[in-house]
Structures are given as structure tokens and as C-alpha cells.
Protein backbone atom coordinates (compact mmCIF):
# COMPACT_ATOMS: atom_id res chain seq x y z
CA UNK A 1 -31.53 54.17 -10.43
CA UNK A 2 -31.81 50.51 -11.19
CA UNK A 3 -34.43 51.68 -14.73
CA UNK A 4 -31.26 53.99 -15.64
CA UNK A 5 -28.86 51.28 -15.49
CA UNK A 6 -30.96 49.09 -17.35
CA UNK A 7 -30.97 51.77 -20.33
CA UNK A 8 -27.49 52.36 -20.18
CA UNK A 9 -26.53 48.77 -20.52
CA UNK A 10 -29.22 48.39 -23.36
CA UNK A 11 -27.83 50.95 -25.35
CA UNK A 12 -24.31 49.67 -24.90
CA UNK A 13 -25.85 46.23 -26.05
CA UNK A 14 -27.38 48.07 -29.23
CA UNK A 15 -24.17 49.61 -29.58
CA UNK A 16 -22.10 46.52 -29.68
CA UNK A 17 -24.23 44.00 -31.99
CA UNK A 18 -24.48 47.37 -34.58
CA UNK A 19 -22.11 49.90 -35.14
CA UNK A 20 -20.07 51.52 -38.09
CA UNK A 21 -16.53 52.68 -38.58
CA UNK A 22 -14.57 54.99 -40.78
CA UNK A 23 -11.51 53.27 -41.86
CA UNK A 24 -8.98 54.43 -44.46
CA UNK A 25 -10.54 52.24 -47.11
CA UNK A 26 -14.52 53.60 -46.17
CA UNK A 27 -17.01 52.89 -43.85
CA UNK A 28 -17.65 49.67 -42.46
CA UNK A 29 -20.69 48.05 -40.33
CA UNK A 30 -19.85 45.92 -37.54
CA UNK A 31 -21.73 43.48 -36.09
CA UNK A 32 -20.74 41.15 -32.92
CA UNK A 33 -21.64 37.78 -32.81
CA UNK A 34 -20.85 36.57 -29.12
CA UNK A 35 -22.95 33.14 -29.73
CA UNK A 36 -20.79 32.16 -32.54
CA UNK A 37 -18.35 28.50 -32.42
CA UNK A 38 -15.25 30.05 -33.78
CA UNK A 39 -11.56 29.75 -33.68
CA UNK A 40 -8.15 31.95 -34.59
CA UNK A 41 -6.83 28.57 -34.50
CA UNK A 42 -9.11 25.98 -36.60
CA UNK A 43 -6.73 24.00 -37.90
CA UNK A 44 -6.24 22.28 -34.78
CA UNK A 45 -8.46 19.98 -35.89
CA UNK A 46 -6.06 18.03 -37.83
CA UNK A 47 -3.50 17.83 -35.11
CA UNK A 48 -5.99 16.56 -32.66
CA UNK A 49 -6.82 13.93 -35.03
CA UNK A 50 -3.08 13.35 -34.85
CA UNK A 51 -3.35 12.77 -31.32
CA UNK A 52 -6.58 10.81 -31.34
CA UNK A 53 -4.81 8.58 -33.76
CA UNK A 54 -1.73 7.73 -31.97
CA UNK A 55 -3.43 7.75 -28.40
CA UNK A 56 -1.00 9.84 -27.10
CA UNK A 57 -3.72 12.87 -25.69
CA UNK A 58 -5.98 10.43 -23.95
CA UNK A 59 -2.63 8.38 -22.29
CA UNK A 60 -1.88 11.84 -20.93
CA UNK A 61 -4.88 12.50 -19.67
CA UNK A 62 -6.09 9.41 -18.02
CA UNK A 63 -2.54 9.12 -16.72
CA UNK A 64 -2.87 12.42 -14.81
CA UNK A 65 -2.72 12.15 -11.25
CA UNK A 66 -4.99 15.53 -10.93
CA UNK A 67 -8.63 14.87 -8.82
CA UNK A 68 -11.31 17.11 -8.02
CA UNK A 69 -14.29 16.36 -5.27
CA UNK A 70 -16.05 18.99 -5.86
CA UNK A 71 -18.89 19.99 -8.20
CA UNK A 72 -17.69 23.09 -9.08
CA UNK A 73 -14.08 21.97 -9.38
CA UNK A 74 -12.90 22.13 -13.16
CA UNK A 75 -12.95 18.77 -15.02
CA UNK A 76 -9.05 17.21 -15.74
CA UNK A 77 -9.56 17.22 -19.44
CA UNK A 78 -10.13 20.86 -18.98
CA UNK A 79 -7.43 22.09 -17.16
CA UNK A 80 -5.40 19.77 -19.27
CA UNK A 81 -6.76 20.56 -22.28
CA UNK A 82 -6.60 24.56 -21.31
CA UNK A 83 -2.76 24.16 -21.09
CA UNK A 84 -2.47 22.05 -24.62
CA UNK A 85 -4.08 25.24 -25.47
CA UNK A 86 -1.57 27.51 -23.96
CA UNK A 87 1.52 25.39 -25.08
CA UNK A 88 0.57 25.20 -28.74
CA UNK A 89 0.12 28.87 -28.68
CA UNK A 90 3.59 29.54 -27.87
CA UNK A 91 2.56 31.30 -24.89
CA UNK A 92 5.30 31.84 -21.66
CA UNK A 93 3.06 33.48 -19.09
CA UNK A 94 0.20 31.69 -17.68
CA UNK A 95 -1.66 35.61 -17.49
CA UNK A 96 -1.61 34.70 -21.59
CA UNK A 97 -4.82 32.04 -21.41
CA UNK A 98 -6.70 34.84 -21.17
CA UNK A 99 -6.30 35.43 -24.42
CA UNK A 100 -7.74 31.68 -25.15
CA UNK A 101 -10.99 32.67 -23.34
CA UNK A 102 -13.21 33.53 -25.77
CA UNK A 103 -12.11 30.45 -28.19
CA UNK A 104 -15.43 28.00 -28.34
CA UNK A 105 -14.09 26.08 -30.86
CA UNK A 106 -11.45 24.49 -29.56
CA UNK A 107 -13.06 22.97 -26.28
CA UNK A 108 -15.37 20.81 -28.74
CA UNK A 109 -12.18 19.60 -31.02
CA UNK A 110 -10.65 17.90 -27.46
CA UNK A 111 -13.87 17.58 -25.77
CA UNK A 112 -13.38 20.07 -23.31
CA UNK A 113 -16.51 22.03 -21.42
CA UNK A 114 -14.45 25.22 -21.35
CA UNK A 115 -11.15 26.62 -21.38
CA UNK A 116 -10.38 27.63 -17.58
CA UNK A 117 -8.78 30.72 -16.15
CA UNK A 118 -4.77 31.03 -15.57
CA UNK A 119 -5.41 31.30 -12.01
CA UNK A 120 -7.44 27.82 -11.92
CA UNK A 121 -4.43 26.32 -14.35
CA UNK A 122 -1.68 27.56 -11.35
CA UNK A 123 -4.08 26.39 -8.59
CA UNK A 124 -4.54 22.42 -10.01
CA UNK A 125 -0.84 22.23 -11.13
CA UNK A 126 -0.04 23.06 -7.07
CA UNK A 127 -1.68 20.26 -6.07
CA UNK A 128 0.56 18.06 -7.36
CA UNK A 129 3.28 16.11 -5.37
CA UNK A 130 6.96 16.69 -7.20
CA UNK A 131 6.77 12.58 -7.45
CA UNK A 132 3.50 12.88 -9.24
CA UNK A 133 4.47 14.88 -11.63
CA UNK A 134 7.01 13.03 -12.02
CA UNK A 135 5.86 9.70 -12.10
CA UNK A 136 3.64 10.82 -14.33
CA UNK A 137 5.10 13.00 -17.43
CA UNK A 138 8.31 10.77 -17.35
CA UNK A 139 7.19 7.78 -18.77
CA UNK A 140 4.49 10.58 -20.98
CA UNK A 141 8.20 11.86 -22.10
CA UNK A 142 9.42 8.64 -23.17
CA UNK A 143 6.48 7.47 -24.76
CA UNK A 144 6.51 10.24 -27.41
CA UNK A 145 10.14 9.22 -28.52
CA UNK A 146 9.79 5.70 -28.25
CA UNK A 147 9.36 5.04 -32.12
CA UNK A 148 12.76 6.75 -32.62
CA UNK A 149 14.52 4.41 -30.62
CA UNK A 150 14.21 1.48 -33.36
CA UNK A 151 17.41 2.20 -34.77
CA UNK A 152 20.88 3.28 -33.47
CA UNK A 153 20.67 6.69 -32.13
CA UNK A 154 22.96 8.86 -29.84
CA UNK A 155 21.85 10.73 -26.91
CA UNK A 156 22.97 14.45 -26.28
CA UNK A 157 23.09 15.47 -23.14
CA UNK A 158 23.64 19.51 -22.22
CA UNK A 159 22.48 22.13 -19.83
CA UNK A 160 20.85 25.62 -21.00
CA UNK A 161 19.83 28.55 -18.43
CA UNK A 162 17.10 29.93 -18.27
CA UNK A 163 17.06 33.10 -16.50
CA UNK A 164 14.34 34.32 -14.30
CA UNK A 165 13.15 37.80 -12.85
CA UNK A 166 11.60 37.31 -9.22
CA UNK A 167 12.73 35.65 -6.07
CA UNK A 168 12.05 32.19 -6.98
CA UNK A 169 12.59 29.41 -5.68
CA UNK A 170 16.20 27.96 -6.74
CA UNK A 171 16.48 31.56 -8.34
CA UNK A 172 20.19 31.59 -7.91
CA UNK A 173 22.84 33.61 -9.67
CA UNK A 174 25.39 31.66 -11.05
CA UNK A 175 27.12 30.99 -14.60
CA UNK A 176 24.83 33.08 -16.99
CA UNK A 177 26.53 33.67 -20.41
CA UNK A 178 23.62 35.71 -21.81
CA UNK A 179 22.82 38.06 -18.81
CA UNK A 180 25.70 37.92 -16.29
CA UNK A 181 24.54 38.18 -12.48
CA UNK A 182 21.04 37.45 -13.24
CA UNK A 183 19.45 34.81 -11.17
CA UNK A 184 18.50 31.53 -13.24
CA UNK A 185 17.18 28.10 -13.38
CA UNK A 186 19.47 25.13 -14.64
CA UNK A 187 17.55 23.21 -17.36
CA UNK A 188 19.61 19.50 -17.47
CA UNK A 189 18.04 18.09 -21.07
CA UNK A 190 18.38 15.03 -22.55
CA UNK A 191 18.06 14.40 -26.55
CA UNK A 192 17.49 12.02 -29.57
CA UNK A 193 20.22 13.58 -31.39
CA UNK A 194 19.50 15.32 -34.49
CA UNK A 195 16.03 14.30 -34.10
CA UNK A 196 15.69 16.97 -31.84
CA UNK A 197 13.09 14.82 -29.48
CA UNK A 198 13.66 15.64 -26.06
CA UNK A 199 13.78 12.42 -24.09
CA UNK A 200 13.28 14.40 -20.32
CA UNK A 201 14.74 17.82 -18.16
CA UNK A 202 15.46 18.08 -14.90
CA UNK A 203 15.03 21.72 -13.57
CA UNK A 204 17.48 22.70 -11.02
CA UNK A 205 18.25 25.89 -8.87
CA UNK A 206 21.03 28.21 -11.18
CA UNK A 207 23.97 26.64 -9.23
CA UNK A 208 23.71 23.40 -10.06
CA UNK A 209 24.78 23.42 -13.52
CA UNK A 210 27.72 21.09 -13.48
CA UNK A 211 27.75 17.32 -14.76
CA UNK A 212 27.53 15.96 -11.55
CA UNK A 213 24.13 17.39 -11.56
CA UNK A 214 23.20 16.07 -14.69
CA UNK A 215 24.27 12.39 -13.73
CA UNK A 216 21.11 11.18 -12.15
CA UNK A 217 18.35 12.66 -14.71
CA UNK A 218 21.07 10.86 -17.02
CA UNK A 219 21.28 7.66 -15.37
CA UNK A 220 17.62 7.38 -14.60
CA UNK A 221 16.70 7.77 -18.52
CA UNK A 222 19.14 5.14 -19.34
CA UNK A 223 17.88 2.71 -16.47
CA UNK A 224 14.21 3.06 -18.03
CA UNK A 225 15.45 1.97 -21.73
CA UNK A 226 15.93 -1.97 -22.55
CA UNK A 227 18.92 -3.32 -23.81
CA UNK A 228 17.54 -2.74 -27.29
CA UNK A 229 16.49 1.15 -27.14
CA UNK A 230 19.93 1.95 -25.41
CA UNK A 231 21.85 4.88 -27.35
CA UNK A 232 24.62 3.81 -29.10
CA UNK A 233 26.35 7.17 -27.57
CA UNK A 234 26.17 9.16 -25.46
CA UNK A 235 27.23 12.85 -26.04
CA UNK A 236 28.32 15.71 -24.68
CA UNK A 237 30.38 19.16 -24.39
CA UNK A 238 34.05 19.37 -21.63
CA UNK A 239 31.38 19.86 -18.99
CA UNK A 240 31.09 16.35 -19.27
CA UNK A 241 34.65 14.80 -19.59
CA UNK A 242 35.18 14.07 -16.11
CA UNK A 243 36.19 10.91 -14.15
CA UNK A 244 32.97 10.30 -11.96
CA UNK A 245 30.05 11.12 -15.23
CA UNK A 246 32.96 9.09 -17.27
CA UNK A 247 33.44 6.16 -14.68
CA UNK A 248 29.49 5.75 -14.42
CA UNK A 249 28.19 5.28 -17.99
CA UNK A 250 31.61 2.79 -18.27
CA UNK A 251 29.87 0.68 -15.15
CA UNK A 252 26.98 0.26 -17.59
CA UNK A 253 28.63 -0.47 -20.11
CA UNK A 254 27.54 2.19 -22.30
CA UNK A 255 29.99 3.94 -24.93
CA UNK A 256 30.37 7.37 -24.73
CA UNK A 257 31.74 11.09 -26.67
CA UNK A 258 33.06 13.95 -24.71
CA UNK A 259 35.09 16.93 -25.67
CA UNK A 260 38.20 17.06 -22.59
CA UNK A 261 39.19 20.58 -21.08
CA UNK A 262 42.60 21.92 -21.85
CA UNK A 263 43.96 21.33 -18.97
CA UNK A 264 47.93 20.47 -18.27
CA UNK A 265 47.71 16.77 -19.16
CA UNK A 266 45.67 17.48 -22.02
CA UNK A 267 48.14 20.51 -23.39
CA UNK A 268 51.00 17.82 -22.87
CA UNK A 269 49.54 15.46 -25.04
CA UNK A 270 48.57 18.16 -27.65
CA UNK A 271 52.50 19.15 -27.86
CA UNK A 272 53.47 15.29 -28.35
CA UNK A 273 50.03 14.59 -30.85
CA UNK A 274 51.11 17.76 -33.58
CA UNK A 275 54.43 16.02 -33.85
CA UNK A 276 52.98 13.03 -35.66
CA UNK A 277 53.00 13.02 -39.26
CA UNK A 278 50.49 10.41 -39.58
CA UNK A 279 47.07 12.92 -39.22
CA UNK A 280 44.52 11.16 -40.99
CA UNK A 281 43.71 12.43 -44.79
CA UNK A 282 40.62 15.22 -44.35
CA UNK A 283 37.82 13.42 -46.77
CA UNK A 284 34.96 15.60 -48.90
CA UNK A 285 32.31 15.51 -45.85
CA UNK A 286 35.43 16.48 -43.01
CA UNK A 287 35.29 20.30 -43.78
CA UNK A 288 39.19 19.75 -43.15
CA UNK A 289 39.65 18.45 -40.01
CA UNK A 290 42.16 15.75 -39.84
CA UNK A 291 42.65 13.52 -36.87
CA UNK A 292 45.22 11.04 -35.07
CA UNK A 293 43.76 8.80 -31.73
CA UNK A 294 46.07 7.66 -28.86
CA UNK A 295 45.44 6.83 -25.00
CA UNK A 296 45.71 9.26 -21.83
CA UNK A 297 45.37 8.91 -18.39
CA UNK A 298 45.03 12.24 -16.29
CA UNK A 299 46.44 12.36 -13.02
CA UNK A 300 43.04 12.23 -11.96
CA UNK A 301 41.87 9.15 -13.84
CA UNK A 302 41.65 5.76 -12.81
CA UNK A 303 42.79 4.12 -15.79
CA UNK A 304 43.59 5.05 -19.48
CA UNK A 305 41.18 6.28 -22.20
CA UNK A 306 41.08 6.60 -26.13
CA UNK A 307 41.60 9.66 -26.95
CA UNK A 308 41.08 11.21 -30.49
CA UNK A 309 42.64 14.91 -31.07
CA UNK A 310 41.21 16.88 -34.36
CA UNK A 311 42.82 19.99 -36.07
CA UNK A 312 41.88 21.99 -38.74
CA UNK A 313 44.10 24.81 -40.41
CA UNK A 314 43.09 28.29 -39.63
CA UNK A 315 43.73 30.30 -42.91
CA UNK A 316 42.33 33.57 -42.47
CA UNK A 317 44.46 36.44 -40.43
CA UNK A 318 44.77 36.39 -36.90
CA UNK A 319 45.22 39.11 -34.69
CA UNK A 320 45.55 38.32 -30.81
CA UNK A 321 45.26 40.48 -27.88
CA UNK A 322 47.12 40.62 -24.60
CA UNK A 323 46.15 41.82 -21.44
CA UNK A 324 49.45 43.74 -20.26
CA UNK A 325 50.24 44.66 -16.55
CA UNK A 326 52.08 47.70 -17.16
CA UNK A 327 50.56 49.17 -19.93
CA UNK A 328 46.64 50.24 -19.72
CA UNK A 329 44.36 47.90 -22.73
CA UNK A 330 45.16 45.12 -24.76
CA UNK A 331 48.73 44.69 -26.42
CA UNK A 332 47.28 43.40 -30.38
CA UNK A 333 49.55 41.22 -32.47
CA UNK A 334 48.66 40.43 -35.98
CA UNK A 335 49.81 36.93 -37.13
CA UNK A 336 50.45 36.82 -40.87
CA UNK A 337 50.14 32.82 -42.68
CA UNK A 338 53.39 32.08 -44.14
CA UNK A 339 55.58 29.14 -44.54
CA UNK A 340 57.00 29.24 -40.78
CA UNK A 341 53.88 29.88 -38.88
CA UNK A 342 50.67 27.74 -39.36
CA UNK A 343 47.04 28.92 -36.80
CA UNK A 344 44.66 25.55 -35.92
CA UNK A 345 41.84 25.24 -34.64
CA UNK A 346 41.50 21.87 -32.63
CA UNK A 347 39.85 19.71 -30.10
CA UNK A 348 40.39 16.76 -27.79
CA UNK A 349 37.93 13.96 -27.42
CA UNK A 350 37.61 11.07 -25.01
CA UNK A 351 35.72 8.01 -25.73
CA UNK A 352 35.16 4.45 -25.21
CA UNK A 353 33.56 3.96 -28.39
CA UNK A 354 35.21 1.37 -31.02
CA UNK A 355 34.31 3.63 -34.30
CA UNK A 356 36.65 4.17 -36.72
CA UNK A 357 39.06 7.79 -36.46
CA UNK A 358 37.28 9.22 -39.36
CA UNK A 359 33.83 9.10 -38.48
CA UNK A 360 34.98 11.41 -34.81
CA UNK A 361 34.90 14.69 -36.59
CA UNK A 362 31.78 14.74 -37.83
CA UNK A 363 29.82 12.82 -34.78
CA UNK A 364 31.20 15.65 -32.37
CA UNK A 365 29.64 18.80 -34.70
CA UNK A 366 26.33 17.07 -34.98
CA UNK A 367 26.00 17.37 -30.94
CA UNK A 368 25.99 21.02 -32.02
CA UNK A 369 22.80 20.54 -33.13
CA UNK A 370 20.52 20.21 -29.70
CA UNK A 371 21.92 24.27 -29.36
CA UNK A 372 19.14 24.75 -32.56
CA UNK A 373 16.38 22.74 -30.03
CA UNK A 374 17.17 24.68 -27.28
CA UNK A 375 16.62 28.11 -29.07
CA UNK A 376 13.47 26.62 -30.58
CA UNK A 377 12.51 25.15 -27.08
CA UNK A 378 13.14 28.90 -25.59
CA UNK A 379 12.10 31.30 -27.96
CA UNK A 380 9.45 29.87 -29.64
CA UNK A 381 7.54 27.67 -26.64
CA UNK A 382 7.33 27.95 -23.88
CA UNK A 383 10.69 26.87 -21.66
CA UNK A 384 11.68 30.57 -21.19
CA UNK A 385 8.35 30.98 -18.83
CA UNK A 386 5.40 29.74 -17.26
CA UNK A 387 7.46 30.48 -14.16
CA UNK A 388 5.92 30.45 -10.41
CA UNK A 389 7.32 30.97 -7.09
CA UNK A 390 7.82 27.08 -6.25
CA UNK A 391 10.36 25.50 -8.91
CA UNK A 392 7.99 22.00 -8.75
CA UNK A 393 5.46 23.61 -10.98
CA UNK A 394 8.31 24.75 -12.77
CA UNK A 395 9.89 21.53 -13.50
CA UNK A 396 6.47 20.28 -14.54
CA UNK A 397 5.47 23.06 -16.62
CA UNK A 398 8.86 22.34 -18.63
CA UNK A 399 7.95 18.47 -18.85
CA UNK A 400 4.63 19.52 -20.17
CA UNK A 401 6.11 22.06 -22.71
CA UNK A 402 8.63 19.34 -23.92
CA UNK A 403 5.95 16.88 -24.48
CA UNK A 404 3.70 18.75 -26.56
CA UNK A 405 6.85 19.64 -28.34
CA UNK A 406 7.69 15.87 -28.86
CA UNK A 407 4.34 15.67 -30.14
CA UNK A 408 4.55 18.57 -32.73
CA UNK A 409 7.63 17.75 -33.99
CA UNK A 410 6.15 13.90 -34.76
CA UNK A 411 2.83 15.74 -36.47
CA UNK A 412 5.27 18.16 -38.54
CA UNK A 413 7.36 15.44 -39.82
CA UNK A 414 3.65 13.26 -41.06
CA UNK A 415 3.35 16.57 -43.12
CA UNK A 416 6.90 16.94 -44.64
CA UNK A 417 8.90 13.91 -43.45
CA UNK A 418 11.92 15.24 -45.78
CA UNK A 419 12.64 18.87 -43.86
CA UNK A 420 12.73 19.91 -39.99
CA UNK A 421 9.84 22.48 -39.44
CA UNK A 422 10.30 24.79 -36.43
CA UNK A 423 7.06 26.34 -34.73
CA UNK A 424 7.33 29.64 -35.77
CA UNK A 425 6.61 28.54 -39.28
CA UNK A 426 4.59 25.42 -39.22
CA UNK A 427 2.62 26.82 -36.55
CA UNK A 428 1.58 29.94 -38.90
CA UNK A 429 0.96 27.12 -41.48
CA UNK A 430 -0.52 24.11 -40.03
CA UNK A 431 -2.51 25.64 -37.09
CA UNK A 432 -3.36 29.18 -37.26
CA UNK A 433 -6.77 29.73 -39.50
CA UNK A 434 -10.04 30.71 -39.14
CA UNK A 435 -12.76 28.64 -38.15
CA UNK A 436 -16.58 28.36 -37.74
CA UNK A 437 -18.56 25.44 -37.02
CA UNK A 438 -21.78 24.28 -37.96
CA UNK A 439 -24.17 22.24 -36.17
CA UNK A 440 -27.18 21.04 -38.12
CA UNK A 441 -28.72 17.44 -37.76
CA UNK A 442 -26.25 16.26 -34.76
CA UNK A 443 -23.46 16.53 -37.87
CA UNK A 444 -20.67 19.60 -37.11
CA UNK A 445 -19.34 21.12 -40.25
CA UNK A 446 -16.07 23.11 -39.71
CA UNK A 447 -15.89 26.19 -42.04
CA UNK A 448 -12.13 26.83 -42.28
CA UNK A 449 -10.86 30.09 -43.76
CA UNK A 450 -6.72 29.71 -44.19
CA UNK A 451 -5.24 32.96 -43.67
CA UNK A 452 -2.04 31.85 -44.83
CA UNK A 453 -0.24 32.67 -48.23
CA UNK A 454 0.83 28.88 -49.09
CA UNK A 455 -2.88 27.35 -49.12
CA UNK A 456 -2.12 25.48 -52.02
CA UNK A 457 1.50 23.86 -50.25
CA UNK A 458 -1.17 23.77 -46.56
CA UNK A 459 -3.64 21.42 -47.75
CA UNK A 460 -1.03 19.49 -49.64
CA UNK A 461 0.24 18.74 -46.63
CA UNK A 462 -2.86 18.11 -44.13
CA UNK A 463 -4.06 15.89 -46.97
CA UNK A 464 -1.48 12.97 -46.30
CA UNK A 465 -1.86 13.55 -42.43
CA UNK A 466 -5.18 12.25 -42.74
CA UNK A 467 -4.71 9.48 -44.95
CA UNK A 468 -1.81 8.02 -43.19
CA UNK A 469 -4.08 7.65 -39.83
């Protein structure tokens, strides 16, 4: 029995390391090659230079609070390196690194032994303490953005969900705008603006979406910055225009943008504000919205606030709908421009800021702009999984994911410092390739075959990567 299994497993051998096929374009011989040092992914090279440069990959892993006593235990730099792996793939499952497996290539670029198993991955991020983690990728997080903070900058601040699919933990359903009644996570994120550099994110159970939840990842990123790297704003969408978030970042003295509900006060002060006749002019970069600034005090405010209310004219066709009780549907009424009736579109703004009432239009659509890092951040890495049943790994995971982001972003910018270049192109252009290496005379020689059309634009811009380090 055991001689038949021998021959069975020799042929399959044979089989394997020689075979042909018929394809649509002829026959073709096959041969496997399971000794090989190859890569889908060779161009990883040049990134990990990157990080080898700037210091930032060996900070993160020397900073890791992950130990192992035993022999047989995975080294750090492999599990960490393993999940670089993962990230940079633009994988969401941790079942994915199987797919990494049979990469030998890239364990030698980031002096790794081996890439390790999804299941060891889960296993060493468990035994980490929430306050490890934390203590750990926090300052990681602020490290990676700390060149950035040279110059004035404004911080956005906003929540995105991200919805889930098991009975996690914090898996709560609450306000979901893309798939009502599902059960979520809350993702609190805080931003370079229009950098799109993600400063930190707090992960919190689906319910606890509101501001006041927000506050203390906010607070505690402000408390780690000196007086110098403070944000010259801080910004944010109505969820933010409240009394308490308001009345703490004024006890730091730190200025501020929010957009204000519509509520009665506010709706009072619109009727008095489109009165005025002193709107400001709309300039060539306002996209016509004209503003006038005043103070308020809500009834439940402490004091009274600047207040700066913009309005643009609507001049397409309207047509409104009203929900009537006694008739079934909608009751439609088309509103026609003419000389009596004029639509706008407008919004109300609080702030403690001293810039001047033109410049408000324009800094409140730019916050509009961390909506673009959260799609990225979703959809093309990795915050819309690596989900377990604890939400600790969860909130590191999304750390982790952020990070590596951070770190991207920086590398993409080296290559093309004049455009923004989201992952699902410049990964496609400055990662994915073919690879071999060579080892002959303790010298490796990497044998890189670009798969992508733009080789000439690719090495054009690896080449001043390289000479910049």
C-alpha cells in the first residue's frame, strides 16, 4: 500500500514539473518551478527602500509591544511584516494572506523568514492589551504626519460607518445611511485636511456616533501636538456645532468651523440675515456664494458666537413634494424662476476664527474633501474589514491600515508631488510587477518584468524616488 502511494505521488510530481496544454492560441508546455524567489508584487522593492529611508518600518517594528517565548513562536518582524503584506494588497479579510503564501520574494525585501498564516496574524494581534495597541500605533500615527504639520493646516474631523455582518462586538444597529438596520461600527477619524493624512480613529460600537463621542479621540490628538503643530482649524459637519464639542476646543483656545443645524434659533436668524442688502460680492473662485457674518446665541449657548450665513441662487427648476394626510403619495409643486420668486441654496456656520467673510465659503467645501479619503480608506484598503469578534483587534487593525496608508500616500507624492494618486491606480503602477531574484556571489539581482502599460511614465517615476533618498 505504502509502494502504491509512493507511485501515485511520483507521477503527480512528474505531472506537475511537465505538462502541456491546449489553449486557443496552441499548445503550450508547462513547467513548475516551486524553488523559485519570485513575486506578483516586485516593485515593492522601491517602497521598502522608502521606508528604510525615512525609518518609519523599523520605528514600527521595534516599537511593537508583541513578544514571543517560544521557539516555535513566529518572529515580530514576521507577523508584522505578513500584515504590511496584507495591507498593501488591499486585502479586507484576514482568510486573504493566504493568497501571500507562496510569495518568497517579499520576506527577503523586509527581512522577513516567512510570511505567516491568517490564523497566526489573528492569534498575535489578541495578545495585545487595548492600551498597547494603543500606546503604541498612536504616536506610529502621528509620526507619519508629522512633516505636514510645518505649516498652517486645518484638521477635519468626521465619523463614517462601517457596517459589519456577524454578532460582533459593539455590532450595533444604529444610523446607517448606506444599509439601513444593519449593525455597524462607528469609525471617529481625524485628518490633515486636503492632505488626506489621517492623524488617528477611534472605533466605537454603531451607537456612538455623535460628537460627544468624538470629543476625546479629538482632544487627545490636540493634547499630543505643541503649540507650534496645532491646526489652525478645526473642522467639521452640524454634527459638530454643539455647545459642549464648541465650549471645549474654546477652553483651549483653539479656533474652530462648524456648519449649525436648522434649528428654530437658527431659522430666526436666517429670516432677519436675507433681509440685508449688504451680501458680500461672489468673487471668480466663490462658485456664487455670497455671504454676510453676525453673532447668535441659542437658547442653549452660554454666550454669543460669530456666525457667517452663505447663499447661493438656485437657477435650475424646482419641483417639491409634499407628504399629504388626506390624500395617498406626494402632492408635487413645480416652482418656475421669475422675477417674484428666487430658490437658494444656503448654510449657517459658527466659528471663532478671525478670517476674513470671504475666505468662509470656500474653507467649508474643502472639508468635503476627507468624504474622497474615506471612500479611498473603505473601498480600496482595508477599513471596510479585517473584522473579528472583539472590536480591540478591530480598532487596531484600522490604526494599522491608516498607517500604512499615511505611509503610501507620503511614497506616492516622492513619485508625482504635483497630483493625488489613489491606490487603485498607483498601486497597479508602482507596486504590482513581476519579479525574480538572483543570488550569485552573496550579490541579489532582482529581475523585474512591469506588467503595466505606462513603463515608460513607471520608471520615470521610481527613478526620482531613489535619488531623493
Amino acid at each position: 500500500m505504502g509502494e502504491a502511494k509512493r507511485r501515485e505521488k511520483l507521477a503527480l510530481t512528474q505531472a506537475l514539473e511537465a505538462m502541456a496544454v491546449d489553449t486557443p492560441g496552441g499548445r503550450i508546455h508547462v513547467q513548475w518551478d516551486h524553488t523559485a524567489s519570485a513575486s506578483p508584487n516586485a516593485q515593492l522593492a522601491f517602497f521598502a527602500e522608502f521606508l528604510a529611508a525615512t525609518g518609519v518600518y523599523d520605528s514600527w517594528v521595534d516599537s511593537c509591544p508583541l513578544s514571543y517565548s517560544s521557539p516555535n513562536a513566529p518572529g515580530k518582524r514576521d507577523v508584522l511584516g505578513t500584515w504590511l503584506l496584507s495591507i498593501l494588497a488591499g486585502h479586507k479579510r484576514y482568510a486573504h494572506i493566504t493568497g501571500l503564501r507562496g510569495d518568497a520574494l517579499s520576506p527577503q525585501i523586509l527581512a522577513m523568514e516567512k510570511i505567516i498564516s491568517e490564523d497566526a496574524l489573528r492569534r498575535a494581534l489578541a495578545r495585545m492589551r487595548a492600551e498597547q495597541s494603543q500606546a503604541w500605533l498612536v504616536p506610529q500615527l502621528l509620526g507619519s504626519v508629522q512633516a505636514a504639520l510645518s505649516t498652517p493646516w486645518i484638521l477635519d474631523i468626521d465619523t463614517t460607518i462601517k457596517p459589519l455582518y456577524g454578532k460582533q462586538e459593539g455590532a450595533q444597529v444604529s444610523y446607517n445611511p448606506r444599509k439601513p438596520g444593519r449593525p455597524s461600527h462607528a469609525l471617529h477619524t481625524y485628518w490633515v485636511g486636503n492632505l488626506r493624512l489621517v492623524l488617528d480613529v477611534v472605533v466605537s460600537p454603531g451607537k456612538e456616533h455623535s460628537a460627544a463621542k468624538a470629543s476625546p479621540g479629538l482632544m487627545a490628538v490636540l493634547d499630543s501636538l505643541t503649540a507650534e503643530q496645532r491646526p489652525a482649524l478645526v473642522r467639521g459637519d452640524c454634527g459638530f456645532g454643539n455647545e459642549p464639542f464648541i465650549a471645549e476646543l474654546e477652553s483651549r483656545a483653539q479656533p474652530y468651523l462648524f456648519k449649525l443645524r436648522q434649528t428654530p434659533g437658527v431659522k430666526r436668524l436666517l429670516a432677519r440675515q436675507f433681509a440685508r442688502d449688504d451680501w458680500s460680492t461672489p468673487g471668480h473662485g466663490d462658485q456664487g456664494w455670497s455671504a454676510v457674518e453676525d453673532t447668535l446665541k441659542l437658547s442653549g449657548w452660554d454666550k454669543a458666537r460669530r456666525v457667517v450665513v452663505l447663499r447661493r441662487a438656485v437657477k435650475t427648476d424646482l419641483a417639491l413634494s409634499r407628504k399629504t394626510q388626506n390624500e395617498p403619495g406626494e402632492q408635487i409643486e413645480l416652482l418656475m424662476p421669475d422675477k417674484d420668486v428666487q430658490a437658494w441654496e444656503y448654510a449657517v456656520l459658527v466659528t471663532n476664527s478671525a478670517y476674513a467673510l470671504e475666505v468662509f465659503g470656500q474653507l467649508y467645501r474643502d472639508r468635503a474633501d476627507c468624504e474622497n479619503g474615506f471612500d479611498e480608506l473603505k473601498n480600496q484598503w482595508g477599513w471596510g474589514g479585517f473584522t473579528t469578534q472583539d472590536i480591540e483587534r478591530c480598532q487596531t487593525s484600522a490604526r494599522a491600515v491608516a498607517l500604512v496608508y499615511n505611509w503610501w500616500s507620503w511614497y506616492c507624492r516622492a513619485a508625482r508631488p504635483g497630483a493625488r494618486m489613489e491606490a487603485i491606480t498607483s498601486r497597479a503602477l508602482l507596486l504590482a510587477g513581476v519579479g525574480q531574484a538572483v543570488r550569485h556571489a552573496g550579490q541579489t539581482t532582482l529581475h523585474l518584468t512591469p506588467m503595466h502599460a505606462a513603463v515608460d511614465k513607471l520608471v520615470a517615476l521610481e527613478s526620482p524616488i531613489s535619488v531623493q533618498l
